[in-house]
PDB file of N, CA and C in Angstrom:
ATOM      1  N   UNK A   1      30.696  20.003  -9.326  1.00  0.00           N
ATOM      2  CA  UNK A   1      31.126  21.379  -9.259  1.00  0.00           C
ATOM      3  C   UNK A   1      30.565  22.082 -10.479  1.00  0.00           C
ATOM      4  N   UNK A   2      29.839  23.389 -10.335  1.00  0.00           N
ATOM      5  CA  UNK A   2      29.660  24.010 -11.294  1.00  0.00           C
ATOM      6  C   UNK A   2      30.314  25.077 -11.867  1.00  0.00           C
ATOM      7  N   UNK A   3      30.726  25.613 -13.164  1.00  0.00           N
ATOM      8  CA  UNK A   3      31.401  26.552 -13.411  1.00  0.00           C
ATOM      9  C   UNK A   3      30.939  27.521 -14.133  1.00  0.00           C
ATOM     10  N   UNK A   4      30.999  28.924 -14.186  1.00  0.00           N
ATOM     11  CA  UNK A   4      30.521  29.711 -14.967  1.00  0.00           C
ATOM     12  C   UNK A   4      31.051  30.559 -16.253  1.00  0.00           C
ATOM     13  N   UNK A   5      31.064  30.171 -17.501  1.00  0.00           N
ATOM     14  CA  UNK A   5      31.937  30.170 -18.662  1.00  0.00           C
ATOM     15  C   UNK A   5      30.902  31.305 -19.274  1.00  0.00           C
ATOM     16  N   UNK A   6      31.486  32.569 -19.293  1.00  0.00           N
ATOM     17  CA  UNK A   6      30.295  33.348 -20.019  1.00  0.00           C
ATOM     18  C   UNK A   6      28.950  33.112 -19.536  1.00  0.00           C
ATOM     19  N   UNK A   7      27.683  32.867 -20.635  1.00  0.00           N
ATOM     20  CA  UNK A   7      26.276  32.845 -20.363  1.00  0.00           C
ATOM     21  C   UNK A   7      26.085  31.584 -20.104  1.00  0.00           C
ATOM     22  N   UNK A   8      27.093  30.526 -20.367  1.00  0.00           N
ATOM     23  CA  UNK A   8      26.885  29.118 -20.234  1.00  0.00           C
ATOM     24  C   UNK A   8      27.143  28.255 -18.501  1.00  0.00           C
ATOM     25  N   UNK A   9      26.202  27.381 -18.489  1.00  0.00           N
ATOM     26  CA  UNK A   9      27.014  26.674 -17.142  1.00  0.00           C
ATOM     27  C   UNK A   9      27.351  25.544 -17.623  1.00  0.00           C
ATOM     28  N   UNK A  10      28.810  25.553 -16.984  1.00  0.00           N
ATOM     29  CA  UNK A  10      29.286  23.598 -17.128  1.00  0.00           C
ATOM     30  C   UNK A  10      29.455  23.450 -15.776  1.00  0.00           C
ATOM     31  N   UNK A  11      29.775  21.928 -15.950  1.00  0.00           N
ATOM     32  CA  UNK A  11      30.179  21.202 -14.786  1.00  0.00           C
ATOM     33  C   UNK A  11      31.003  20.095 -14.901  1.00  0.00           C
ATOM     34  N   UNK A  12      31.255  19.683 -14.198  1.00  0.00           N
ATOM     35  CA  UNK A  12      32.726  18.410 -14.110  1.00  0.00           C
ATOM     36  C   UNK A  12      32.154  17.102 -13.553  1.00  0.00           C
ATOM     37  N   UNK A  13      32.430  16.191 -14.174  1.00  0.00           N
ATOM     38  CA  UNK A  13      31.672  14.940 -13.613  1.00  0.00           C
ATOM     39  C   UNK A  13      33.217  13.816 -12.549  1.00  0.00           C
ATOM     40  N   UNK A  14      33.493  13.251 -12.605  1.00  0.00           N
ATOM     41  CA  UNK A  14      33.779  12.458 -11.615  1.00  0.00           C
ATOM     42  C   UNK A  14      35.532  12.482 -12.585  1.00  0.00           C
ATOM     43  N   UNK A  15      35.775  12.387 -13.521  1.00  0.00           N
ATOM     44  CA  UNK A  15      36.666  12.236 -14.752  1.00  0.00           C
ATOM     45  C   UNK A  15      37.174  13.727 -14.866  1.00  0.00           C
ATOM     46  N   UNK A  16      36.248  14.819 -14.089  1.00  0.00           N
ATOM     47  CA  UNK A  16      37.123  15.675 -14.694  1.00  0.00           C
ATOM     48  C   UNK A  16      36.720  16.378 -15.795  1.00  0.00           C
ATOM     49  N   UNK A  17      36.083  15.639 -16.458  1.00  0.00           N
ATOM     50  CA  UNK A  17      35.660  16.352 -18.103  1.00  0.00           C
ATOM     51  C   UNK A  17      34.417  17.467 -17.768  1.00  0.00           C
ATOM     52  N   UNK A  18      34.253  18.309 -18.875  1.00  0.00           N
ATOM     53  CA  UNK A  18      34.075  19.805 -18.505  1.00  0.00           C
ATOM     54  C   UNK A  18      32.404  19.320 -19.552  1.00  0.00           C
ATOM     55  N   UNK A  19      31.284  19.400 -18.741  1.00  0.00           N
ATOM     56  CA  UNK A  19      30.390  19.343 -19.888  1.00  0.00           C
ATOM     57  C   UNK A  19      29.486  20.652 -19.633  1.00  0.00           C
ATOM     58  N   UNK A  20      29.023  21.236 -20.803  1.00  0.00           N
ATOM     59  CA  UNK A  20      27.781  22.341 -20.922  1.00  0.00           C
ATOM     60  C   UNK A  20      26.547  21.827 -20.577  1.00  0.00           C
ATOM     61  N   UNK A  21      25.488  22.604 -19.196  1.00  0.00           N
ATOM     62  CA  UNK A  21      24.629  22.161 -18.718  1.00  0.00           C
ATOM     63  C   UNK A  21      23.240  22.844 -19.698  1.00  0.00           C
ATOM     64  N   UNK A  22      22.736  22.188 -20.331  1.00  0.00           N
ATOM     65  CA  UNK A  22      21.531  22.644 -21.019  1.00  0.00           C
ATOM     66  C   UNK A  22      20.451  23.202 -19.992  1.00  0.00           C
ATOM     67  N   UNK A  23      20.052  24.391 -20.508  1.00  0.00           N
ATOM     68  CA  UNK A  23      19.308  25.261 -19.710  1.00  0.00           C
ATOM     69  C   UNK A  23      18.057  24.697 -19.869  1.00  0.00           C
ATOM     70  N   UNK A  24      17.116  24.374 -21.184  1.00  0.00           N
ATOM     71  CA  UNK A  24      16.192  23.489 -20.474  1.00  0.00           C
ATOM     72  C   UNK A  24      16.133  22.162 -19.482  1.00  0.00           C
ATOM     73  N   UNK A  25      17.122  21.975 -19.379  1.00  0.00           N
ATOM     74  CA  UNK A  25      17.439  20.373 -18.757  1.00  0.00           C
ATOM     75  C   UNK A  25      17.237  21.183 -17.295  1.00  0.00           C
ATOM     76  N   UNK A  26      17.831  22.036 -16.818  1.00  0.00           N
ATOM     77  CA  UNK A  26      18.081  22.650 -15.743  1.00  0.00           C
ATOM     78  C   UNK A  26      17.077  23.528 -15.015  1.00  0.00           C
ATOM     79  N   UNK A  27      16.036  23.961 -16.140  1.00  0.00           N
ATOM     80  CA  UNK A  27      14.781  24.329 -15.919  1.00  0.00           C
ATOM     81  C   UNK A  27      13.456  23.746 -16.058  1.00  0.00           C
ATOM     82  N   UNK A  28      13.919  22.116 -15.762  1.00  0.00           N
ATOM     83  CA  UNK A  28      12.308  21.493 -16.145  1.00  0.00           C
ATOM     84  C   UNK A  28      11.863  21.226 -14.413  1.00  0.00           C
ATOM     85  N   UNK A  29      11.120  22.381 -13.917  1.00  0.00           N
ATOM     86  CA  UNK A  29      10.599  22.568 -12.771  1.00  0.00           C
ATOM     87  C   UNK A  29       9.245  22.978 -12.723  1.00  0.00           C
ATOM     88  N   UNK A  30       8.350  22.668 -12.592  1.00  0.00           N
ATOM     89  CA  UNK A  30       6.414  23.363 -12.684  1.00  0.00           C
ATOM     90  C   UNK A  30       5.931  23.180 -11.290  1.00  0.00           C
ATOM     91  N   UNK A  31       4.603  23.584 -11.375  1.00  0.00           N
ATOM     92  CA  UNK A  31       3.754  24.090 -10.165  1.00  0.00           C
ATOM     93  C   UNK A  31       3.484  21.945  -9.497  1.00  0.00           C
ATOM     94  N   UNK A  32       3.175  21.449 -10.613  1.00  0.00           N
ATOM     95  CA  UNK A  32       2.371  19.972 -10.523  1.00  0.00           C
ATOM     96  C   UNK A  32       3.838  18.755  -9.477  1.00  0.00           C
ATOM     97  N   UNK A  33       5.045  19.766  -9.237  1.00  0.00           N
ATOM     98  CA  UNK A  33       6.086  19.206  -8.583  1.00  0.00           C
ATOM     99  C   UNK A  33       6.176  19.194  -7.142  1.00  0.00           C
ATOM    100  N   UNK A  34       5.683  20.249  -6.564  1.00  0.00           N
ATOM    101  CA  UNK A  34       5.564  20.843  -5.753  1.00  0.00           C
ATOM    102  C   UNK A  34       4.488  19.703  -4.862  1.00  0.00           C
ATOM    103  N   UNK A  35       5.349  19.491  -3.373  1.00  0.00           N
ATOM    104  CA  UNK A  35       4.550  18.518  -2.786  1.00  0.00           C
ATOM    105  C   UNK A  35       4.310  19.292  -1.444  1.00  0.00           C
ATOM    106  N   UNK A  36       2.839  18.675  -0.923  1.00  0.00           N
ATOM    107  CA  UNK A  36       2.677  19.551   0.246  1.00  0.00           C
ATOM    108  C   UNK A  36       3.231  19.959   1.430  1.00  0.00           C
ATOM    109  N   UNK A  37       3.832  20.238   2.127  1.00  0.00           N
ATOM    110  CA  UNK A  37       4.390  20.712   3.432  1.00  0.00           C
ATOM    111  C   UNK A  37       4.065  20.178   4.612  1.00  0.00           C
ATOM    112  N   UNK A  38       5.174  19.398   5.323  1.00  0.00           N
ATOM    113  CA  UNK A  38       4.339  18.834   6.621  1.00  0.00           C
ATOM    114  C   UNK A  38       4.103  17.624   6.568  1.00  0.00           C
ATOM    115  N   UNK A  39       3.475  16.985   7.893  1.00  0.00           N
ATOM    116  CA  UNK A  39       3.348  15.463   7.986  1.00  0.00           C
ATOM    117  C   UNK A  39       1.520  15.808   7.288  1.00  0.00           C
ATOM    118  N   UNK A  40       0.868  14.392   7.062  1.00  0.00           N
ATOM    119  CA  UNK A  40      -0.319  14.489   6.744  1.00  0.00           C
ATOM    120  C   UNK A  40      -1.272  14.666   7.682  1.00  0.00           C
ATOM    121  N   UNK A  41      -2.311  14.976   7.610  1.00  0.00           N
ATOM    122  CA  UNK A  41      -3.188  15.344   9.288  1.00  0.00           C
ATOM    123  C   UNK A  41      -3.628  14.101   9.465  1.00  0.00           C
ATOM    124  N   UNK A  42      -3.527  14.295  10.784  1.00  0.00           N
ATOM    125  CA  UNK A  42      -4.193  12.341  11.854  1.00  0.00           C
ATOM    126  C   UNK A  42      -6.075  12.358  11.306  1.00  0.00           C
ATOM    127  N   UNK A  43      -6.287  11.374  11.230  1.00  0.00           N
ATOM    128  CA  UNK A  43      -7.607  11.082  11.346  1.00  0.00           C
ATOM    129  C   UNK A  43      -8.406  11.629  12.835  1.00  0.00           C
ATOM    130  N   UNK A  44      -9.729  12.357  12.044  1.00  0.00           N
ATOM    131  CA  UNK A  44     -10.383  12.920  13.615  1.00  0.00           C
ATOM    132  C   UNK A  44     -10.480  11.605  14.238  1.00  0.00           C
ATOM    133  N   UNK A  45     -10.142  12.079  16.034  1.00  0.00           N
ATOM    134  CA  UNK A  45     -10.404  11.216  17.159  1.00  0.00           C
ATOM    135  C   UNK A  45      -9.389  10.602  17.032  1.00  0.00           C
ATOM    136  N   UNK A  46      -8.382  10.282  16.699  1.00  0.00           N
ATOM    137  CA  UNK A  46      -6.667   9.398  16.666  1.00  0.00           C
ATOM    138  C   UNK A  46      -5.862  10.465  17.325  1.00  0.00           C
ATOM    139  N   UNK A  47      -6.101  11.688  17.371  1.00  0.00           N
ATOM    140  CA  UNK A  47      -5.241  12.382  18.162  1.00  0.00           C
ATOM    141  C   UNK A  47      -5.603  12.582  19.715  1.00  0.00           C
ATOM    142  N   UNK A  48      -3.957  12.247  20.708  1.00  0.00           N
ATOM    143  CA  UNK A  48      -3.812  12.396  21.333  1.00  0.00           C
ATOM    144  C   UNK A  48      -4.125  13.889  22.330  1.00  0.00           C
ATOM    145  N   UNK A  49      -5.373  14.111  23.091  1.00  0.00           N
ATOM    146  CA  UNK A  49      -5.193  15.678  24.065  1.00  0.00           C
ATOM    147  C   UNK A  49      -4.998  15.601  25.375  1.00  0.00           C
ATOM    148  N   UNK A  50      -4.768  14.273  25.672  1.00  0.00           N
ATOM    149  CA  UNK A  50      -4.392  14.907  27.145  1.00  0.00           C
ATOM    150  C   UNK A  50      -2.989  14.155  27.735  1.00  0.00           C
ATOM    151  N   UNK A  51      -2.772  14.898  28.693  1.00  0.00           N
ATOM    152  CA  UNK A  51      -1.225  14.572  28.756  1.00  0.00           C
ATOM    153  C   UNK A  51      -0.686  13.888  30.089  1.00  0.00           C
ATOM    154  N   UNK A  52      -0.198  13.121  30.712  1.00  0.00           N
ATOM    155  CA  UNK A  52       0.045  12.205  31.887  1.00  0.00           C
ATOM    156  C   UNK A  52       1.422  12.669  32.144  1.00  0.00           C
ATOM    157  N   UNK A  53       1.450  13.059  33.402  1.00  0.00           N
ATOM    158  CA  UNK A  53       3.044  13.050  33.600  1.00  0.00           C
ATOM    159  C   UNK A  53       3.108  12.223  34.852  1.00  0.00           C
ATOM    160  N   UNK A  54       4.664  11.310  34.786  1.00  0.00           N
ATOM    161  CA  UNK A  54       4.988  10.678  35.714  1.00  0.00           C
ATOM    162  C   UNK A  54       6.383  10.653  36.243  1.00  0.00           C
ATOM    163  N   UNK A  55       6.281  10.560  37.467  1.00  0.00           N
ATOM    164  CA  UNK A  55       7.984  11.027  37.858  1.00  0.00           C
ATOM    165  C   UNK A  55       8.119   9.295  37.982  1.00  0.00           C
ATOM    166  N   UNK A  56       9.806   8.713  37.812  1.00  0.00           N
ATOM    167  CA  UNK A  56      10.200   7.583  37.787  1.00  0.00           C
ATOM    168  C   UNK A  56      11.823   7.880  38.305  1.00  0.00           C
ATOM    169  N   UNK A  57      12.178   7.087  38.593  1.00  0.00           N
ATOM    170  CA  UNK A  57      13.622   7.344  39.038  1.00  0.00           C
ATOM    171  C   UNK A  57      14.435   6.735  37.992  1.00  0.00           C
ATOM    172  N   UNK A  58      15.946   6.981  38.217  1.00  0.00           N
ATOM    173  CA  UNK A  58      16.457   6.768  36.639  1.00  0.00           C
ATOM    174  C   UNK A  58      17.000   5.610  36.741  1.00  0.00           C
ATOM    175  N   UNK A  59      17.017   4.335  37.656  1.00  0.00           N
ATOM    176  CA  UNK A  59      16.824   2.844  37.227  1.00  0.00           C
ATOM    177  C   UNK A  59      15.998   2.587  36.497  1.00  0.00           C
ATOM    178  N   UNK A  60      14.269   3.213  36.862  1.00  0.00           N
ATOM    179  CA  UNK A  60      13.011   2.653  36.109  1.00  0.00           C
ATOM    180  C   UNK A  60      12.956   3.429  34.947  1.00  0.00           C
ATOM    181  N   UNK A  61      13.586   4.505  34.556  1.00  0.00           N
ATOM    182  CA  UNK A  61      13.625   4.927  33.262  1.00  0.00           C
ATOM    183  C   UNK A  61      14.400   4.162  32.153  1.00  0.00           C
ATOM    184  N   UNK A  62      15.817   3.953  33.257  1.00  0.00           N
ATOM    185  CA  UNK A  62      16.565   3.106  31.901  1.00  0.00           C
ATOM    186  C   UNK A  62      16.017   2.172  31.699  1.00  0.00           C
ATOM    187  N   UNK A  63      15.311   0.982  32.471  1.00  0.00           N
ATOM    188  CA  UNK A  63      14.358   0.024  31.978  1.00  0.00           C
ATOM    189  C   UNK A  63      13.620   0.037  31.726  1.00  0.00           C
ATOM    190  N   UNK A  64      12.266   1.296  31.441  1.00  0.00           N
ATOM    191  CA  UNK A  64      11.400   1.217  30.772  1.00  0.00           C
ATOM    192  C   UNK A  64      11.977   1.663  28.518  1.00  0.00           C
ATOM    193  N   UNK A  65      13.024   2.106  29.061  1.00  0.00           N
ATOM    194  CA  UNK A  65      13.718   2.547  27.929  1.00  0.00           C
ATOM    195  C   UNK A  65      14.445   1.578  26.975  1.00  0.00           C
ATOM    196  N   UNK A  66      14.751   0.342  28.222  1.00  0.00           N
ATOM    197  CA  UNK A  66      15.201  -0.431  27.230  1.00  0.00           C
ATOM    198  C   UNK A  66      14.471  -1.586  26.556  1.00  0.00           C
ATOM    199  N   UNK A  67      12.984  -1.736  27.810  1.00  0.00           N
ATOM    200  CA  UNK A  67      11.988  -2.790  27.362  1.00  0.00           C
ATOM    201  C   UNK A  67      11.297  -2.101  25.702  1.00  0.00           C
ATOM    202  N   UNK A  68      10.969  -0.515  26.030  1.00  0.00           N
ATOM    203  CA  UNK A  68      10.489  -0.096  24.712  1.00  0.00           C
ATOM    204  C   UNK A  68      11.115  -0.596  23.240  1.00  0.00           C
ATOM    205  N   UNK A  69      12.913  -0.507  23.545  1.00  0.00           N
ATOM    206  CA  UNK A  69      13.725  -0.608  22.531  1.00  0.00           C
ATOM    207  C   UNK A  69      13.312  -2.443  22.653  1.00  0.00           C
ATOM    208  N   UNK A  70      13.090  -2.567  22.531  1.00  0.00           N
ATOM    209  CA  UNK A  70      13.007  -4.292  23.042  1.00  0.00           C
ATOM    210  C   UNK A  70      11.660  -4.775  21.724  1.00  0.00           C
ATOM    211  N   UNK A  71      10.753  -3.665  22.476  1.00  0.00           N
ATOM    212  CA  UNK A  71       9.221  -4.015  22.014  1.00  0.00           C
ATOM    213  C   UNK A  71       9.171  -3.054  20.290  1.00  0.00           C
ATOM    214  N   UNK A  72       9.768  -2.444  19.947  1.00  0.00           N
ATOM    215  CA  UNK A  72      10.138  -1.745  18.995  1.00  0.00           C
ATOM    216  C   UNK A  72       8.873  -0.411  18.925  1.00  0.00           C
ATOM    217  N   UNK A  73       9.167   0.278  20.276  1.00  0.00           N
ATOM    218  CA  UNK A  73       8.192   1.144  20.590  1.00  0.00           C
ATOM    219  C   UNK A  73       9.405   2.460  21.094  1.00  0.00           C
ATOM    220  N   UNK A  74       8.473   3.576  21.045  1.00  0.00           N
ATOM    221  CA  UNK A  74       9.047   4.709  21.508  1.00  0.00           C
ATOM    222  C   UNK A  74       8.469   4.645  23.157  1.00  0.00           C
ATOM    223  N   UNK A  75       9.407   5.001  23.809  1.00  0.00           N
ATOM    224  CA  UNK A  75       8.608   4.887  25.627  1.00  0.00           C
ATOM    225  C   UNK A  75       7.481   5.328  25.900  1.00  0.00           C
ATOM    226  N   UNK A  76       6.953   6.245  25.152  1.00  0.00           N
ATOM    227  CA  UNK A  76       5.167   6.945  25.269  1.00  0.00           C
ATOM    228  C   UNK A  76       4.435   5.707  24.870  1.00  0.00           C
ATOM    229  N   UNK A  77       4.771   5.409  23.556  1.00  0.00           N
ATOM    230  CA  UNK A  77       3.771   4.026  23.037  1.00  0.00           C
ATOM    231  C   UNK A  77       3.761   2.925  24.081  1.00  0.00           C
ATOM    232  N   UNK A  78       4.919   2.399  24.410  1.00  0.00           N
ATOM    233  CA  UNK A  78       5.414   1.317  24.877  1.00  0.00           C
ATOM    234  C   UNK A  78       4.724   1.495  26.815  1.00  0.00           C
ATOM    235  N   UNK A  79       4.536   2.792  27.194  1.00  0.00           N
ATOM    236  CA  UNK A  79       3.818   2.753  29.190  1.00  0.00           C
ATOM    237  C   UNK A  79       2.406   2.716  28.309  1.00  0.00           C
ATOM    238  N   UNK A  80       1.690   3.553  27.693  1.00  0.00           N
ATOM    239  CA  UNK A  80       0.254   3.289  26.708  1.00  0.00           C
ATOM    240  C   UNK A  80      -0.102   2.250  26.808  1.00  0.00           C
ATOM    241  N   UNK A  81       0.551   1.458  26.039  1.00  0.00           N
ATOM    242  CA  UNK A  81       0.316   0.012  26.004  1.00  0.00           C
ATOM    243  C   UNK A  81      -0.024  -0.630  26.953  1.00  0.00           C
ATOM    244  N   UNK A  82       0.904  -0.211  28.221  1.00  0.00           N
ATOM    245  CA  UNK A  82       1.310  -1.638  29.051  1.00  0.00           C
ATOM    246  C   UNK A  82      -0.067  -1.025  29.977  1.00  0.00           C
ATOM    247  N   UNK A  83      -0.237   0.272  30.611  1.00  0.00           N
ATOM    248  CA  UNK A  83      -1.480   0.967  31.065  1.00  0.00           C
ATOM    249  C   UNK A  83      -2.427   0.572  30.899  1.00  0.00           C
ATOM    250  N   UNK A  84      -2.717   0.682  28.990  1.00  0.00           N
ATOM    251  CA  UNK A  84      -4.002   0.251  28.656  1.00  0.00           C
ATOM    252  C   UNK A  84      -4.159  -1.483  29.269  1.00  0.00           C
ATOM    253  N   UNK A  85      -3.284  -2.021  28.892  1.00  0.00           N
ATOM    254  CA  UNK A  85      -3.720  -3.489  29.677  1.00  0.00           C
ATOM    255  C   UNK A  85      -4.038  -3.737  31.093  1.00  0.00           C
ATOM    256  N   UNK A  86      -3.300  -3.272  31.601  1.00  0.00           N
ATOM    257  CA  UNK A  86      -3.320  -3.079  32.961  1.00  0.00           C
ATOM    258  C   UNK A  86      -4.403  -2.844  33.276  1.00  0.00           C
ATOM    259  N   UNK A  87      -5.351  -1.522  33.263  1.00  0.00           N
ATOM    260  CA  UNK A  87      -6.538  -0.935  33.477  1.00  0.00           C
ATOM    261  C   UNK A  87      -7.315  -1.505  33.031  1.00  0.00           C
ATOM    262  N   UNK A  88      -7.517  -2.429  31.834  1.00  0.00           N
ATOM    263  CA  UNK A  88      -8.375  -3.062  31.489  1.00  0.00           C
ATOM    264  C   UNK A  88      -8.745  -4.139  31.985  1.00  0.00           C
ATOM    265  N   UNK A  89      -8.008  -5.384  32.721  1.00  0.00           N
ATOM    266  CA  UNK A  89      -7.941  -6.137  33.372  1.00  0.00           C
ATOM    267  C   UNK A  89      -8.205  -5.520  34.912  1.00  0.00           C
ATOM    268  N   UNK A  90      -7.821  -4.697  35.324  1.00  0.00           N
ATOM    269  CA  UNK A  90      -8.334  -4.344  36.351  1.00  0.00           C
ATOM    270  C   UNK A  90      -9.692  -3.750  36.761  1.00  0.00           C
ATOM    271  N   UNK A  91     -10.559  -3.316  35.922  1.00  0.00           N
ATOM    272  CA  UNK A  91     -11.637  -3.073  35.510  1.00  0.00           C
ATOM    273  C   UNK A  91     -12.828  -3.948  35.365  1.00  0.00           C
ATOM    274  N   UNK A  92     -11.891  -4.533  33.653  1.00  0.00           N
ATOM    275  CA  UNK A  92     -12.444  -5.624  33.907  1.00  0.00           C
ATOM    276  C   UNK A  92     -12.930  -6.860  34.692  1.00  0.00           C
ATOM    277  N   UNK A  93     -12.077  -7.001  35.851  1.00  0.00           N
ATOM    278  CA  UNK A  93     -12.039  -7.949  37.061  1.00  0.00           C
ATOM    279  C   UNK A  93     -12.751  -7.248  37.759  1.00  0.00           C
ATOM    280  N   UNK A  94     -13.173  -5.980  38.167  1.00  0.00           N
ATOM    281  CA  UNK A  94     -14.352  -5.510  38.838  1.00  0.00           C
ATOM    282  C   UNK A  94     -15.693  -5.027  37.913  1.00  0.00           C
ATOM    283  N   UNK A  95     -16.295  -5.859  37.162  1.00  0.00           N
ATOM    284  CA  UNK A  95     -16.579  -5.605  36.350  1.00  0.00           C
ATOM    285  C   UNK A  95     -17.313  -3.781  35.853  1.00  0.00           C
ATOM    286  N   UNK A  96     -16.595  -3.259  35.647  1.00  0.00           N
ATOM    287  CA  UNK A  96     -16.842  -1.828  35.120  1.00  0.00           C
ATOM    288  C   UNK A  96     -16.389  -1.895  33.702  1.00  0.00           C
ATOM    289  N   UNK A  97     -16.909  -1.048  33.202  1.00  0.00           N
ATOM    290  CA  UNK A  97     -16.659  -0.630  32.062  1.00  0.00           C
ATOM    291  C   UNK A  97     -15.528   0.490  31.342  1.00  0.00           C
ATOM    292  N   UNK A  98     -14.760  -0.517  30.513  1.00  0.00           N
ATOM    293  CA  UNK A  98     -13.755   0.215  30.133  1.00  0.00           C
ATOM    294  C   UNK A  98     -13.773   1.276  28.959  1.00  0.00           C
ATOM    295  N   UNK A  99     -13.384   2.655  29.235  1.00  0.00           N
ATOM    296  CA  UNK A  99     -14.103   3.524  28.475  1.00  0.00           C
ATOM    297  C   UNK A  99     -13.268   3.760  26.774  1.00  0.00           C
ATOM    298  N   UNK A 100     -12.061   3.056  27.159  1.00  0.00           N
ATOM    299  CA  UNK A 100     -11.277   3.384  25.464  1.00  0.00           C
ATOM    300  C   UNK A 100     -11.843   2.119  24.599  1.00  0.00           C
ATOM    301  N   UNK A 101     -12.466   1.228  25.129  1.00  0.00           N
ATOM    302  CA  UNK A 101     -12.611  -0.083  24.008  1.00  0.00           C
ATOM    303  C   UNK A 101     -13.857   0.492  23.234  1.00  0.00           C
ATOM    304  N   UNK A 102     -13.661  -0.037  22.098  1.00  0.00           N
ATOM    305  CA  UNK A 102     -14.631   0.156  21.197  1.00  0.00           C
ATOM    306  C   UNK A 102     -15.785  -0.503  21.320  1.00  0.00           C
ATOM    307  N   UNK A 103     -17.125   0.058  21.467  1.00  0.00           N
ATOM    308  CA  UNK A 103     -18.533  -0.829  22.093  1.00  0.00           C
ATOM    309  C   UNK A 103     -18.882  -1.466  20.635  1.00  0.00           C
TER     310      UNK A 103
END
């Protein structure tokens, strides 16, 4: 709790006792503190642009929801995943070329 005594500020610590807050103590703030805003930007080509939508009924949601929690994935990561394998093996077994692997 802070209190305002004249030009001075105190405050009360856990005991109760009344201490005077030193104004430089209270003003050691500069420009070099100041951290940037925001998440950091993705590396070009790591970001996600296109978008899949799929309808599922809400048995196969709660179980894709709970295999994710399972796999320690969020449900976007966790159908990604299982897709990317999928397609790849299926591809692969006809032999075509799979276009997300790295040549």
């Amino acid at each position: 709790m802070i209190l305002i005594f004249s030009l001075y500020y105190y405050c009360t610590d856990i005991s109760n006792t009344v201490n005077r807050l030193d104004e430089l103590f209270l003003c050691r703030y500069n420009s070099s503190m100041v951290k940037p805003r925001g998440r950091p930007p993705k590396e070009r080509g790591s970001t996600k642009t296109r978008y899949l939508q799929v309808r599922v009924s809400d048995p196969e949601k709660t179980a894709f929801d709970a295999a994710a929690g399972l796999a320690g994935l969020d449900v976007s990561a966790w159908v990604r995943e299982r897709l990317r394998l999928a397609a790849r093996s299926e591809l692969e077994g006809y032999g075509k070329p799979v276009s997300f692997l790295k040549k």
